[in-house]
ModelCIF file with pLDDT and N, C-alpha, C, O atoms, coordinates in Angstrom:
data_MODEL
#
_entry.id   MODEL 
#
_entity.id                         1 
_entity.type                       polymer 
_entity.pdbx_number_of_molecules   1 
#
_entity_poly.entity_id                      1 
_entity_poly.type                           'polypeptide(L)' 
_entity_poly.nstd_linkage                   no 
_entity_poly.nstd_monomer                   no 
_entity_poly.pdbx_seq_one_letter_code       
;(UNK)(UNK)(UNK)(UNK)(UNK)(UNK)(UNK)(UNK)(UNK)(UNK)(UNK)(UNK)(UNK)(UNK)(UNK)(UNK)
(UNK)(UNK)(UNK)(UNK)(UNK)(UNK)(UNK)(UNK)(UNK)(UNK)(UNK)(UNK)(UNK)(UNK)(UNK)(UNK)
(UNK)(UNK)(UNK)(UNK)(UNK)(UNK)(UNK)(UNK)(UNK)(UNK)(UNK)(UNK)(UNK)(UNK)
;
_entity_poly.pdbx_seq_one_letter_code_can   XXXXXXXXXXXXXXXXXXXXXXXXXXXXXXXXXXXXXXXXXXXXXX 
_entity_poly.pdbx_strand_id                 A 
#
loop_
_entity_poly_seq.entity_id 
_entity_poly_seq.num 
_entity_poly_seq.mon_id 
_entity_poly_seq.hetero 
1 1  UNK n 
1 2  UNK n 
1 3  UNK n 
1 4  UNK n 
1 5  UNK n 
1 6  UNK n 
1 7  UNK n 
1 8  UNK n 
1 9  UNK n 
1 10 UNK n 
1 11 UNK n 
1 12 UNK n 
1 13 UNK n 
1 14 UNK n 
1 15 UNK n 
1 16 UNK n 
1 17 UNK n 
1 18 UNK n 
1 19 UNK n 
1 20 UNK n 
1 21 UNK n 
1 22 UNK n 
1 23 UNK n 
1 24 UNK n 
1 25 UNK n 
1 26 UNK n 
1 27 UNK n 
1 28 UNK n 
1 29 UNK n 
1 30 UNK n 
1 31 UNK n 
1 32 UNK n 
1 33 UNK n 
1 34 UNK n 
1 35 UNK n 
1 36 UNK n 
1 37 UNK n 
1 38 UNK n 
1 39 UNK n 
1 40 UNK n 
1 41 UNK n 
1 42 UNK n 
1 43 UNK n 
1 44 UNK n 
1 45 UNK n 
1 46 UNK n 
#
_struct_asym.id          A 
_struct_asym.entity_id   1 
#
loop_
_ma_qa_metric.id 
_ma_qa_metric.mode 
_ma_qa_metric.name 
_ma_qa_metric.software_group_id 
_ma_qa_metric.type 
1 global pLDDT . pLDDT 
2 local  pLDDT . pLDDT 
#
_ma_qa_metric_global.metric_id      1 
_ma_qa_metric_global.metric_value   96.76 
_ma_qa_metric_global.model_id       1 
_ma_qa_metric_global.ordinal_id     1 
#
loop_
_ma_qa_metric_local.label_asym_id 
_ma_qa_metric_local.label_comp_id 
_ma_qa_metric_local.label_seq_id 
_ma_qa_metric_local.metric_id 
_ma_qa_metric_local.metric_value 
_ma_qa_metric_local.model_id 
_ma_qa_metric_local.ordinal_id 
A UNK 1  2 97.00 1 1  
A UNK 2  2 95.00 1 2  
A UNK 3  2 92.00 1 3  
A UNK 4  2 92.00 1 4  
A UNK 5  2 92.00 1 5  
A UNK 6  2 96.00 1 6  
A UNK 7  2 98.00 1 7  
A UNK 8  2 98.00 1 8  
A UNK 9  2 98.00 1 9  
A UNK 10 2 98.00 1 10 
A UNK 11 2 98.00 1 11 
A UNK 12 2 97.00 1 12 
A UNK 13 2 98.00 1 13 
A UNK 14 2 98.00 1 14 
A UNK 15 2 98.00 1 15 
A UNK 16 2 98.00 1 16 
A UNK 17 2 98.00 1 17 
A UNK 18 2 98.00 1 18 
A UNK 19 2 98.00 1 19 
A UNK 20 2 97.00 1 20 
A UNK 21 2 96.00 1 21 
A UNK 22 2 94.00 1 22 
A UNK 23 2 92.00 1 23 
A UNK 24 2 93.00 1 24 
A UNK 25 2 95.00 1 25 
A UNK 26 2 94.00 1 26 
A UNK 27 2 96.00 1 27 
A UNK 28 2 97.00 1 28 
A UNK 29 2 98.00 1 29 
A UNK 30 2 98.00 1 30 
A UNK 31 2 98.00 1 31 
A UNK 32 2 98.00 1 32 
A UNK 33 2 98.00 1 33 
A UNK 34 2 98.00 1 34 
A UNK 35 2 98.00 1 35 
A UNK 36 2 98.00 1 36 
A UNK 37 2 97.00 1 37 
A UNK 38 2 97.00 1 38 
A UNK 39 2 98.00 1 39 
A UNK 40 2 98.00 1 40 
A UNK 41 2 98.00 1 41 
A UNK 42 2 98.00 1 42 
A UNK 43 2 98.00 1 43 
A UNK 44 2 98.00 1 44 
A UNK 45 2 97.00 1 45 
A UNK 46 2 97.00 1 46 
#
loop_
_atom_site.group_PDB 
_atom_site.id 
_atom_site.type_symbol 
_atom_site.label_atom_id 
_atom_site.label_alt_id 
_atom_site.label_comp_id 
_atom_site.label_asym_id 
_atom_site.label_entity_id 
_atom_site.label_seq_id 
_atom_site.pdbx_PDB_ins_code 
_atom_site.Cartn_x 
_atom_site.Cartn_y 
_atom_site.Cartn_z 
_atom_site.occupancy 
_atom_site.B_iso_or_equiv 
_atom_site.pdbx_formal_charge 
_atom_site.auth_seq_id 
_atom_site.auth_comp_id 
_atom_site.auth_asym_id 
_atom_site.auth_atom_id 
_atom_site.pdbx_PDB_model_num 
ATOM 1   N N  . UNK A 1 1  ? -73.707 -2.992  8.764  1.00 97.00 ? 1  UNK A N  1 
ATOM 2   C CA . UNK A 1 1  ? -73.212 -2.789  7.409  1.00 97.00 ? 1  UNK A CA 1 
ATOM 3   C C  . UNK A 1 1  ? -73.779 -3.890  6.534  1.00 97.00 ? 1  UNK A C  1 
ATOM 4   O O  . UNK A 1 1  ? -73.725 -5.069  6.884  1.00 97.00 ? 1  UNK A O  1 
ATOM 5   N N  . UNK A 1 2  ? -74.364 -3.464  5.309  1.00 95.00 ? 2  UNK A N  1 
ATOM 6   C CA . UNK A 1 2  ? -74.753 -4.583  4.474  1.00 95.00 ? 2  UNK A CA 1 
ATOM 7   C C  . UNK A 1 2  ? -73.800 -4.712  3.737  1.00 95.00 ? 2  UNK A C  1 
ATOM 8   O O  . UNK A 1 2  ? -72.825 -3.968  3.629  1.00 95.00 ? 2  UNK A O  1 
ATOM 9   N N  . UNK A 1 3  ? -74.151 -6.135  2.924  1.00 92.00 ? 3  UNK A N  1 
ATOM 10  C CA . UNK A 1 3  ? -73.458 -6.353  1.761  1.00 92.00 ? 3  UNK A CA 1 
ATOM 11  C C  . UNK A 1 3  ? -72.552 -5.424  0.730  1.00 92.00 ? 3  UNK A C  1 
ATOM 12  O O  . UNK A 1 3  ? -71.369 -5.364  0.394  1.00 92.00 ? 3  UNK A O  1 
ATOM 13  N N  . UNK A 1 4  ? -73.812 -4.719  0.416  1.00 92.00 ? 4  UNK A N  1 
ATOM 14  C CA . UNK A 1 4  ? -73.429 -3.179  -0.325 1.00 92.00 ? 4  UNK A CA 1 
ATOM 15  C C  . UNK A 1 4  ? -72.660 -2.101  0.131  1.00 92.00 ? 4  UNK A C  1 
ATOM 16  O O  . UNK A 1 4  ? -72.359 -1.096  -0.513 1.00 92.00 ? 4  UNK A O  1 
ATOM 17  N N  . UNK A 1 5  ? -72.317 -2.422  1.459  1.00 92.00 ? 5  UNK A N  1 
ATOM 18  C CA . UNK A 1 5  ? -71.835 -1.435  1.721  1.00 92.00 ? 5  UNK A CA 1 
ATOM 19  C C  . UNK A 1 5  ? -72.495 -0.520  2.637  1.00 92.00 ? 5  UNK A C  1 
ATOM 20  O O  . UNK A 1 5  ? -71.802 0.024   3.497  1.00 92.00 ? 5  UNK A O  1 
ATOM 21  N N  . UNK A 1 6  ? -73.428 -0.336  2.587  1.00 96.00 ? 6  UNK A N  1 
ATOM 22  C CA . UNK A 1 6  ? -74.549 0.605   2.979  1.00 96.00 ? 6  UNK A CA 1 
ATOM 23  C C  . UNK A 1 6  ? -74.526 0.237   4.704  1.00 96.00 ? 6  UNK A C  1 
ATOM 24  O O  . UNK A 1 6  ? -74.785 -0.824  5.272  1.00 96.00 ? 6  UNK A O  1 
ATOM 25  N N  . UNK A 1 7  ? -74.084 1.642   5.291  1.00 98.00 ? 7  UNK A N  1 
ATOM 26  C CA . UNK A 1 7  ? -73.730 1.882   6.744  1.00 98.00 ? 7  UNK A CA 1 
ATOM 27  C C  . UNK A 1 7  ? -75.186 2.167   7.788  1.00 98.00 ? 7  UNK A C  1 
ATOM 28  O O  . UNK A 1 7  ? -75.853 3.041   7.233  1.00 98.00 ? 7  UNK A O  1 
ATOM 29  N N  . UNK A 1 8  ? -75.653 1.850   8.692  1.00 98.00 ? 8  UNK A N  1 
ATOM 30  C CA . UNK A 1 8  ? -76.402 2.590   9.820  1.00 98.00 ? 8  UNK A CA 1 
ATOM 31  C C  . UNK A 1 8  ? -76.051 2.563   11.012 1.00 98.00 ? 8  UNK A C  1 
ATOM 32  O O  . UNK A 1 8  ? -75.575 1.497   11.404 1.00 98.00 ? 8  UNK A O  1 
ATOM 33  N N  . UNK A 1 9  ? -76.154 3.644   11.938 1.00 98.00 ? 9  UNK A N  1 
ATOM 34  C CA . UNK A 1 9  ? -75.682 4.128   13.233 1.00 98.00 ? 9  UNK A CA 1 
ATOM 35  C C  . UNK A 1 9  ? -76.956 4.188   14.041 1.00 98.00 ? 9  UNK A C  1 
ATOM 36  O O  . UNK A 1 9  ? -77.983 4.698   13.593 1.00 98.00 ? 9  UNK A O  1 
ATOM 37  N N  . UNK A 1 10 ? -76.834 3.479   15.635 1.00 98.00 ? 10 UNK A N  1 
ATOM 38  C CA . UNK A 1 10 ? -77.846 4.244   16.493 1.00 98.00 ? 10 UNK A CA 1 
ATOM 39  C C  . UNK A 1 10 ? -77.233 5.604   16.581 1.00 98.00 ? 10 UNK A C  1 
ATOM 40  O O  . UNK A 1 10 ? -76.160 6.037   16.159 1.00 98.00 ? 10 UNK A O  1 
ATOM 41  N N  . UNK A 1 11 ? -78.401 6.266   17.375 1.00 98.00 ? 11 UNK A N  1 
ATOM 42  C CA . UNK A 1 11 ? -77.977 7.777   17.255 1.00 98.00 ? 11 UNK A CA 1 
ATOM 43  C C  . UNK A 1 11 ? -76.838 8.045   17.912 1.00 98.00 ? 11 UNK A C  1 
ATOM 44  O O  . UNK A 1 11 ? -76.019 8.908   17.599 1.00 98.00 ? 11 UNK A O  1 
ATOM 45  N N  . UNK A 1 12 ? -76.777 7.217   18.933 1.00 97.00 ? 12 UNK A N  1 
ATOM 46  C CA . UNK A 1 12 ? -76.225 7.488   20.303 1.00 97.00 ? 12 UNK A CA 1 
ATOM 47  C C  . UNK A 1 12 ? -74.270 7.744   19.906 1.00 97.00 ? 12 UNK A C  1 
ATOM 48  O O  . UNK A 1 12 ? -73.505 8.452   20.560 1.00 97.00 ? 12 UNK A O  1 
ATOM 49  N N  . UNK A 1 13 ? -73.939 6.950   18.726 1.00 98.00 ? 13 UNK A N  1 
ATOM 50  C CA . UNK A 1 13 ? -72.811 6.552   17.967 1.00 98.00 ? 13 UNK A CA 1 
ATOM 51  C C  . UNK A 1 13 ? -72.617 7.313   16.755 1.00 98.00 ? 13 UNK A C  1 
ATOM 52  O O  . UNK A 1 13 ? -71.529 7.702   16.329 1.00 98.00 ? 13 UNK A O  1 
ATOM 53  N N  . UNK A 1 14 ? -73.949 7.529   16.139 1.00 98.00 ? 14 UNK A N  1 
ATOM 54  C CA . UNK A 1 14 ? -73.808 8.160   15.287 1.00 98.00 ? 14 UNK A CA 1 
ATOM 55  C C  . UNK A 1 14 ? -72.850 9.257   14.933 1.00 98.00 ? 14 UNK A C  1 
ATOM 56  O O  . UNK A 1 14 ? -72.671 10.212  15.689 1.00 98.00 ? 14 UNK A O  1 
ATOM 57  N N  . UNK A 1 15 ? -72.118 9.097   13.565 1.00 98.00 ? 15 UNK A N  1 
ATOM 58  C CA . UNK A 1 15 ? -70.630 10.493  13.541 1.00 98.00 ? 15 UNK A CA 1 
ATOM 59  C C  . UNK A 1 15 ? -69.644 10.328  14.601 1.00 98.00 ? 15 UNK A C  1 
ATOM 60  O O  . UNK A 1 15 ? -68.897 11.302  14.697 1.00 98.00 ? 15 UNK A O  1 
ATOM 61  N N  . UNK A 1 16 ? -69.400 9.294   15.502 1.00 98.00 ? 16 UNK A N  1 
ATOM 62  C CA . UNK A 1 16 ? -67.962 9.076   15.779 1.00 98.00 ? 16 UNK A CA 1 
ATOM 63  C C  . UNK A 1 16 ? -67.927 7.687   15.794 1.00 98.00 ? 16 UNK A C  1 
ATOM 64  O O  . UNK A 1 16 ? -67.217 7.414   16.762 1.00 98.00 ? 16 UNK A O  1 
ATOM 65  N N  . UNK A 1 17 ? -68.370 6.438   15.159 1.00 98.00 ? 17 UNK A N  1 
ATOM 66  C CA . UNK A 1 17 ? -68.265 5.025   15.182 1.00 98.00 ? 17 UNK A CA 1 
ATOM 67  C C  . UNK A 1 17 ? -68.588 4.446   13.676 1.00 98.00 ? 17 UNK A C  1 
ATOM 68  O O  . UNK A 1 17 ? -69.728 4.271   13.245 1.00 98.00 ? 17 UNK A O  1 
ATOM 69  N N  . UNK A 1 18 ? -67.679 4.248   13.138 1.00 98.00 ? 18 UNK A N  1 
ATOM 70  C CA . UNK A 1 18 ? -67.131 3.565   11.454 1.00 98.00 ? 18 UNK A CA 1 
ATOM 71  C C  . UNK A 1 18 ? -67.515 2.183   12.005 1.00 98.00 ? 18 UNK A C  1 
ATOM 72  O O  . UNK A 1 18 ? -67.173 1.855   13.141 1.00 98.00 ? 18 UNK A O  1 
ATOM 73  N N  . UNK A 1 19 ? -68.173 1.428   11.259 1.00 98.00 ? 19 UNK A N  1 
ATOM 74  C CA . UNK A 1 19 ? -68.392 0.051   10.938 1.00 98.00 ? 19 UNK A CA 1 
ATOM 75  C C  . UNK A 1 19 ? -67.945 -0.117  9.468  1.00 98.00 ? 19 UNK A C  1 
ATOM 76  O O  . UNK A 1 19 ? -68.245 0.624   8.532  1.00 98.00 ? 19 UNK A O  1 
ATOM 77  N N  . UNK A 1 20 ? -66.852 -1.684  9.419  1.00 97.00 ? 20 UNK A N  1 
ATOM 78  C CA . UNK A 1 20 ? -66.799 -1.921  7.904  1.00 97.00 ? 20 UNK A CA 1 
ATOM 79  C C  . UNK A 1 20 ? -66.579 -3.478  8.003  1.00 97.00 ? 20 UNK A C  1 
ATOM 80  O O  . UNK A 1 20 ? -66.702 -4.101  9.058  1.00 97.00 ? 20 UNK A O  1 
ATOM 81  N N  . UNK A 1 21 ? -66.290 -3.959  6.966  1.00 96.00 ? 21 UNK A N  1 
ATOM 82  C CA . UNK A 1 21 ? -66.080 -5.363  6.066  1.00 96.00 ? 21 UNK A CA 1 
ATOM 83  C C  . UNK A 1 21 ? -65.360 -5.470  5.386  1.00 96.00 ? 21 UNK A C  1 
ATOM 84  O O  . UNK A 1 21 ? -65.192 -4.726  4.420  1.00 96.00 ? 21 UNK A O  1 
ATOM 85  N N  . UNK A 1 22 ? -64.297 -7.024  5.850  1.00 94.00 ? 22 UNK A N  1 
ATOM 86  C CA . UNK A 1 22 ? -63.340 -7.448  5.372  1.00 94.00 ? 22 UNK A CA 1 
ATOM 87  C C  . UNK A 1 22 ? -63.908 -9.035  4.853  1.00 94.00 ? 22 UNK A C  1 
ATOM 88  O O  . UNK A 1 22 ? -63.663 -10.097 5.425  1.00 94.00 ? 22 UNK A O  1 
ATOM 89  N N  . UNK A 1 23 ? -64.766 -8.834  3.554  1.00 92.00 ? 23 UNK A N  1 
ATOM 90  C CA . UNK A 1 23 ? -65.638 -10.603 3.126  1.00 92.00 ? 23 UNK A CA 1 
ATOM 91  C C  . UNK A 1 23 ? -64.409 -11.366 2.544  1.00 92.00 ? 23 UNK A C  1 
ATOM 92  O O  . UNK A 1 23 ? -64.589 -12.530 2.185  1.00 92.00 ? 23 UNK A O  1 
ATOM 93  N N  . UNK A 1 24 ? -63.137 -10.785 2.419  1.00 93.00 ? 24 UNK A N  1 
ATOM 94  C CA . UNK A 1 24 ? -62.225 -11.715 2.644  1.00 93.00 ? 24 UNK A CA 1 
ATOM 95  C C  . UNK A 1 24 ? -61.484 -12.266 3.857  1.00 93.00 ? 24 UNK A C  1 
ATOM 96  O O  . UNK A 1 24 ? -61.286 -13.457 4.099  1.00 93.00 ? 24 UNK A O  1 
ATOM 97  N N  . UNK A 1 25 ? -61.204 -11.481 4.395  1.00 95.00 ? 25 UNK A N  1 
ATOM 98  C CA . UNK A 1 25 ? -61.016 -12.026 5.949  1.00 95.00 ? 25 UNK A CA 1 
ATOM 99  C C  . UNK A 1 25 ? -62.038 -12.154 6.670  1.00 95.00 ? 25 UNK A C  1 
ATOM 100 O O  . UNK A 1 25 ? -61.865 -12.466 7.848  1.00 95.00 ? 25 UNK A O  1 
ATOM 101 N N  . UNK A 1 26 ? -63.253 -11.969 6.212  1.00 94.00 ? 26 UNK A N  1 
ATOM 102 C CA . UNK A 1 26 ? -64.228 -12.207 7.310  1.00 94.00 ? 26 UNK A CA 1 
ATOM 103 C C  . UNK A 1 26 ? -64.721 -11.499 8.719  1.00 94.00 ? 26 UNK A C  1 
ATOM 104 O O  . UNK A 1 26 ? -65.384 -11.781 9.717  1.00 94.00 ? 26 UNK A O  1 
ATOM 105 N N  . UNK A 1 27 ? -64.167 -10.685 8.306  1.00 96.00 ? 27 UNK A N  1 
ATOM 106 C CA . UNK A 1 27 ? -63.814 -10.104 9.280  1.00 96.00 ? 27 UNK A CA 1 
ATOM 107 C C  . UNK A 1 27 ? -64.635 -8.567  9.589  1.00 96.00 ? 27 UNK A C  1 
ATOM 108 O O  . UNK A 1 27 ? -64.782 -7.587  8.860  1.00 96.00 ? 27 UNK A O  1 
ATOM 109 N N  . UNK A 1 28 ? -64.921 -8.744  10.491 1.00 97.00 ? 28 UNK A N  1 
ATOM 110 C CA . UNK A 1 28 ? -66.070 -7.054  10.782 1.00 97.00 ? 28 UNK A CA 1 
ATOM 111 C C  . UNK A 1 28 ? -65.118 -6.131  11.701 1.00 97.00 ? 28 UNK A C  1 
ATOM 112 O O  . UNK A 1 28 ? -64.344 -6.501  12.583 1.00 97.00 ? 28 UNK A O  1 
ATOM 113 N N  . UNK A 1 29 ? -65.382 -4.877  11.265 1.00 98.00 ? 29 UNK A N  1 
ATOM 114 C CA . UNK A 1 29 ? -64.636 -3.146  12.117 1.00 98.00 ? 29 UNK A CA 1 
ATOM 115 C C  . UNK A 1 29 ? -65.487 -2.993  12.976 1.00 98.00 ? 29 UNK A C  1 
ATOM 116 O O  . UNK A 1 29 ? -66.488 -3.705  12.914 1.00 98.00 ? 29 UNK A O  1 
ATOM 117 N N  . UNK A 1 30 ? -65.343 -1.932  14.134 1.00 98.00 ? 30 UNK A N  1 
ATOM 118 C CA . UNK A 1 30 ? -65.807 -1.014  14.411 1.00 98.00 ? 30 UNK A CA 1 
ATOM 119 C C  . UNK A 1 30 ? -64.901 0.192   14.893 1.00 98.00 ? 30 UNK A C  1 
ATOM 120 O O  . UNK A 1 30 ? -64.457 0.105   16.038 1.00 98.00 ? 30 UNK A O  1 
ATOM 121 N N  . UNK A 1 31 ? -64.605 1.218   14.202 1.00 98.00 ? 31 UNK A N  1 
ATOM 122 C CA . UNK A 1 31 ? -63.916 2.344   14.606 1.00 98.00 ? 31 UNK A CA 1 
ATOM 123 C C  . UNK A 1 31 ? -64.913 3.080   15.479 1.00 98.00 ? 31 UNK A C  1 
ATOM 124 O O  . UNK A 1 31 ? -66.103 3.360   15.329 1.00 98.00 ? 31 UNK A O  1 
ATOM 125 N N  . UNK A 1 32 ? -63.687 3.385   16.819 1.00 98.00 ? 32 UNK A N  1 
ATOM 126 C CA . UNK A 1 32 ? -64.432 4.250   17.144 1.00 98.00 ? 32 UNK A CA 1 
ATOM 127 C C  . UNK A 1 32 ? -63.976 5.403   18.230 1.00 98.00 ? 32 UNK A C  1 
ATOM 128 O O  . UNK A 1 32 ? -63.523 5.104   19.334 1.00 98.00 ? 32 UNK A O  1 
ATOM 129 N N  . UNK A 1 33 ? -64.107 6.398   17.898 1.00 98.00 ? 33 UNK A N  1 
ATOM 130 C CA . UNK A 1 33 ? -63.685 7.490   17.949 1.00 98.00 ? 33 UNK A CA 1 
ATOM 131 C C  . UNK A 1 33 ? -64.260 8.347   19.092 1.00 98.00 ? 33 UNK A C  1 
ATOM 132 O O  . UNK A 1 33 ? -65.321 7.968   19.587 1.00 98.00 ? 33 UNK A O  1 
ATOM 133 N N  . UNK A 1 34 ? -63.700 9.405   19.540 1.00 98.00 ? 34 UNK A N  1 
ATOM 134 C CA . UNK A 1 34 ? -64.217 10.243  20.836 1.00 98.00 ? 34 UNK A CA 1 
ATOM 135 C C  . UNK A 1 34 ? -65.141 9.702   21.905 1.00 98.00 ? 34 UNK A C  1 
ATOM 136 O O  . UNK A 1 34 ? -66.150 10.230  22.372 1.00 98.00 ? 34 UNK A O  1 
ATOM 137 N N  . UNK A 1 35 ? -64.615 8.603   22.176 1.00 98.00 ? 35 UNK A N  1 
ATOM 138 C CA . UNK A 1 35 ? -65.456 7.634   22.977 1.00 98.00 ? 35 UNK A CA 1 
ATOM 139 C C  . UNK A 1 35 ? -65.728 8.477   24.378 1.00 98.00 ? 35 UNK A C  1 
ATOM 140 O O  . UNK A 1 35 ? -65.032 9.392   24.820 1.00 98.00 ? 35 UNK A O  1 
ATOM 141 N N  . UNK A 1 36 ? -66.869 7.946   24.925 1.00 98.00 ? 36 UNK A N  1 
ATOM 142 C CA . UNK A 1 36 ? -67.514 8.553   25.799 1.00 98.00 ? 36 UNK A CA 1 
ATOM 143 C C  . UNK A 1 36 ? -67.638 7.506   27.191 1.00 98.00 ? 36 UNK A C  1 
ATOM 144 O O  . UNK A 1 36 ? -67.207 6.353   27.145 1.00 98.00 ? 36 UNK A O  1 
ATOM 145 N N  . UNK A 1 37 ? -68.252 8.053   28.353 1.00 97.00 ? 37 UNK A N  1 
ATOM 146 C CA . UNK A 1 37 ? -68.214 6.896   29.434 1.00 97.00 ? 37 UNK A CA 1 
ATOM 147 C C  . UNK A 1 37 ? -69.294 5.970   29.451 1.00 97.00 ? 37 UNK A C  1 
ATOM 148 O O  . UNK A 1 37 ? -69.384 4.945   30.126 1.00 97.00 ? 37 UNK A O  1 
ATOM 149 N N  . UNK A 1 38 ? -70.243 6.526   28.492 1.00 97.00 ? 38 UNK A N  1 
ATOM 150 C CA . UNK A 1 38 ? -71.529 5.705   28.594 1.00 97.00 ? 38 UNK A CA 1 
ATOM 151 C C  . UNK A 1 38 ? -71.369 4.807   26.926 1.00 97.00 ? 38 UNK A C  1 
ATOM 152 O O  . UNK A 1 38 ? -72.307 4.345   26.277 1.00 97.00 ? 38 UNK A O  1 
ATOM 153 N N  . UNK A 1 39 ? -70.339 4.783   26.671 1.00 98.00 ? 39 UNK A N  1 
ATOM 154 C CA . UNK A 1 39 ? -69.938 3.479   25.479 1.00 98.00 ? 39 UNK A CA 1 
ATOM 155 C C  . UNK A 1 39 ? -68.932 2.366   26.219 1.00 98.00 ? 39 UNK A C  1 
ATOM 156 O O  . UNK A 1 39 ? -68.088 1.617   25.727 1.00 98.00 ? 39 UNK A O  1 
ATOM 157 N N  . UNK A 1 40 ? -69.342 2.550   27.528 1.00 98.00 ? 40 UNK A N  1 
ATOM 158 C CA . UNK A 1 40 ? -68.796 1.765   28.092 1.00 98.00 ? 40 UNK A CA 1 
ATOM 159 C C  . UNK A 1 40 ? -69.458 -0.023  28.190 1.00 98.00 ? 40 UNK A C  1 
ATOM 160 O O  . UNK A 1 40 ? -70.613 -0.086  28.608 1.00 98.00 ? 40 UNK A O  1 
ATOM 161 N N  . UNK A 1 41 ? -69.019 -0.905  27.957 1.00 98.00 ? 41 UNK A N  1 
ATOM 162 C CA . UNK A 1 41 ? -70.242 -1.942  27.189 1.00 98.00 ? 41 UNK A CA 1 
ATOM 163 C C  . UNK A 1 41 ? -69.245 -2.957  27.200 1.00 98.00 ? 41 UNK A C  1 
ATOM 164 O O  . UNK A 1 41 ? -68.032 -2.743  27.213 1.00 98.00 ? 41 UNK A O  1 
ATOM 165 N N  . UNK A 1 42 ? -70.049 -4.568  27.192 1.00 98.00 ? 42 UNK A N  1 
ATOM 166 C CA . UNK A 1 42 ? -69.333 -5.147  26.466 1.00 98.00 ? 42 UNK A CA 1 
ATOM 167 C C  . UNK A 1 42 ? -69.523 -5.574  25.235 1.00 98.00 ? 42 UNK A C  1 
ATOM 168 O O  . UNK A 1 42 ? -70.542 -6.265  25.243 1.00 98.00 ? 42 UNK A O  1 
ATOM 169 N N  . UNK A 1 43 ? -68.975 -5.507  23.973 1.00 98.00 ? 43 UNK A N  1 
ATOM 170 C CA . UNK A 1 43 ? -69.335 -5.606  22.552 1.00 98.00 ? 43 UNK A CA 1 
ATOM 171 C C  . UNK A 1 43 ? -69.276 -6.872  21.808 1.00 98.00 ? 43 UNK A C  1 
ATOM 172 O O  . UNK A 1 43 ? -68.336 -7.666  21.811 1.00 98.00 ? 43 UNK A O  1 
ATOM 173 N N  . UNK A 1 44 ? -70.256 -6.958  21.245 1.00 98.00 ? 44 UNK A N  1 
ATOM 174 C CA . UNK A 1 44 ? -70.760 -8.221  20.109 1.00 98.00 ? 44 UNK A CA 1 
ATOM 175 C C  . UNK A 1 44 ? -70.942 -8.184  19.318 1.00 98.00 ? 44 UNK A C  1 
ATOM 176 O O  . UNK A 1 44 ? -71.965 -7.503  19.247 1.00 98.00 ? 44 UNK A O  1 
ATOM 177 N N  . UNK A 1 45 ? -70.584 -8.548  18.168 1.00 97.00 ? 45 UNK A N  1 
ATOM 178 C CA . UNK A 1 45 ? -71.032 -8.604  16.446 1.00 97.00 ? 45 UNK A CA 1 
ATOM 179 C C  . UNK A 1 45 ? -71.783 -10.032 16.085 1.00 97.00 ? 45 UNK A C  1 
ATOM 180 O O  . UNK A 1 45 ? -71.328 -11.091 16.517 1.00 97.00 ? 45 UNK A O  1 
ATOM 181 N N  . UNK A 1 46 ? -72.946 -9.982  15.276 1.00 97.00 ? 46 UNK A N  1 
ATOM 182 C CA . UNK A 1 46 ? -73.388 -11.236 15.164 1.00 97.00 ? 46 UNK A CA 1 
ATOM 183 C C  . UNK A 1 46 ? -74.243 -10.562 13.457 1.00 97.00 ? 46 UNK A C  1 
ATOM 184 O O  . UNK A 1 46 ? -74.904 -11.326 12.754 1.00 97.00 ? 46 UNK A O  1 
#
């Protein structure tokens, strides 16, 4: 997610995984929805 707002998805996520921004809390989302066995992972934001 940029600054603007402006969202991109790998495909693999694409249409069931929301990324957003909280630049007051600092804070980064990831929704994510109809999860599958191969989103099985461990996850990092940087």
């Amino acid at each position: 997610v940029l600054s603007t707002g402006s969202t991109n998805y790998a495909d693999s996520v694409k249409g069931r995984f929301t990324i957003s921004r909280d630049n007051v809390k600092n804070t980064l989302y990831l929704q994510m929805n109809s999860l599958k066995p191969e989103d099985t992972a461990v996850y990092y934001c940087n």
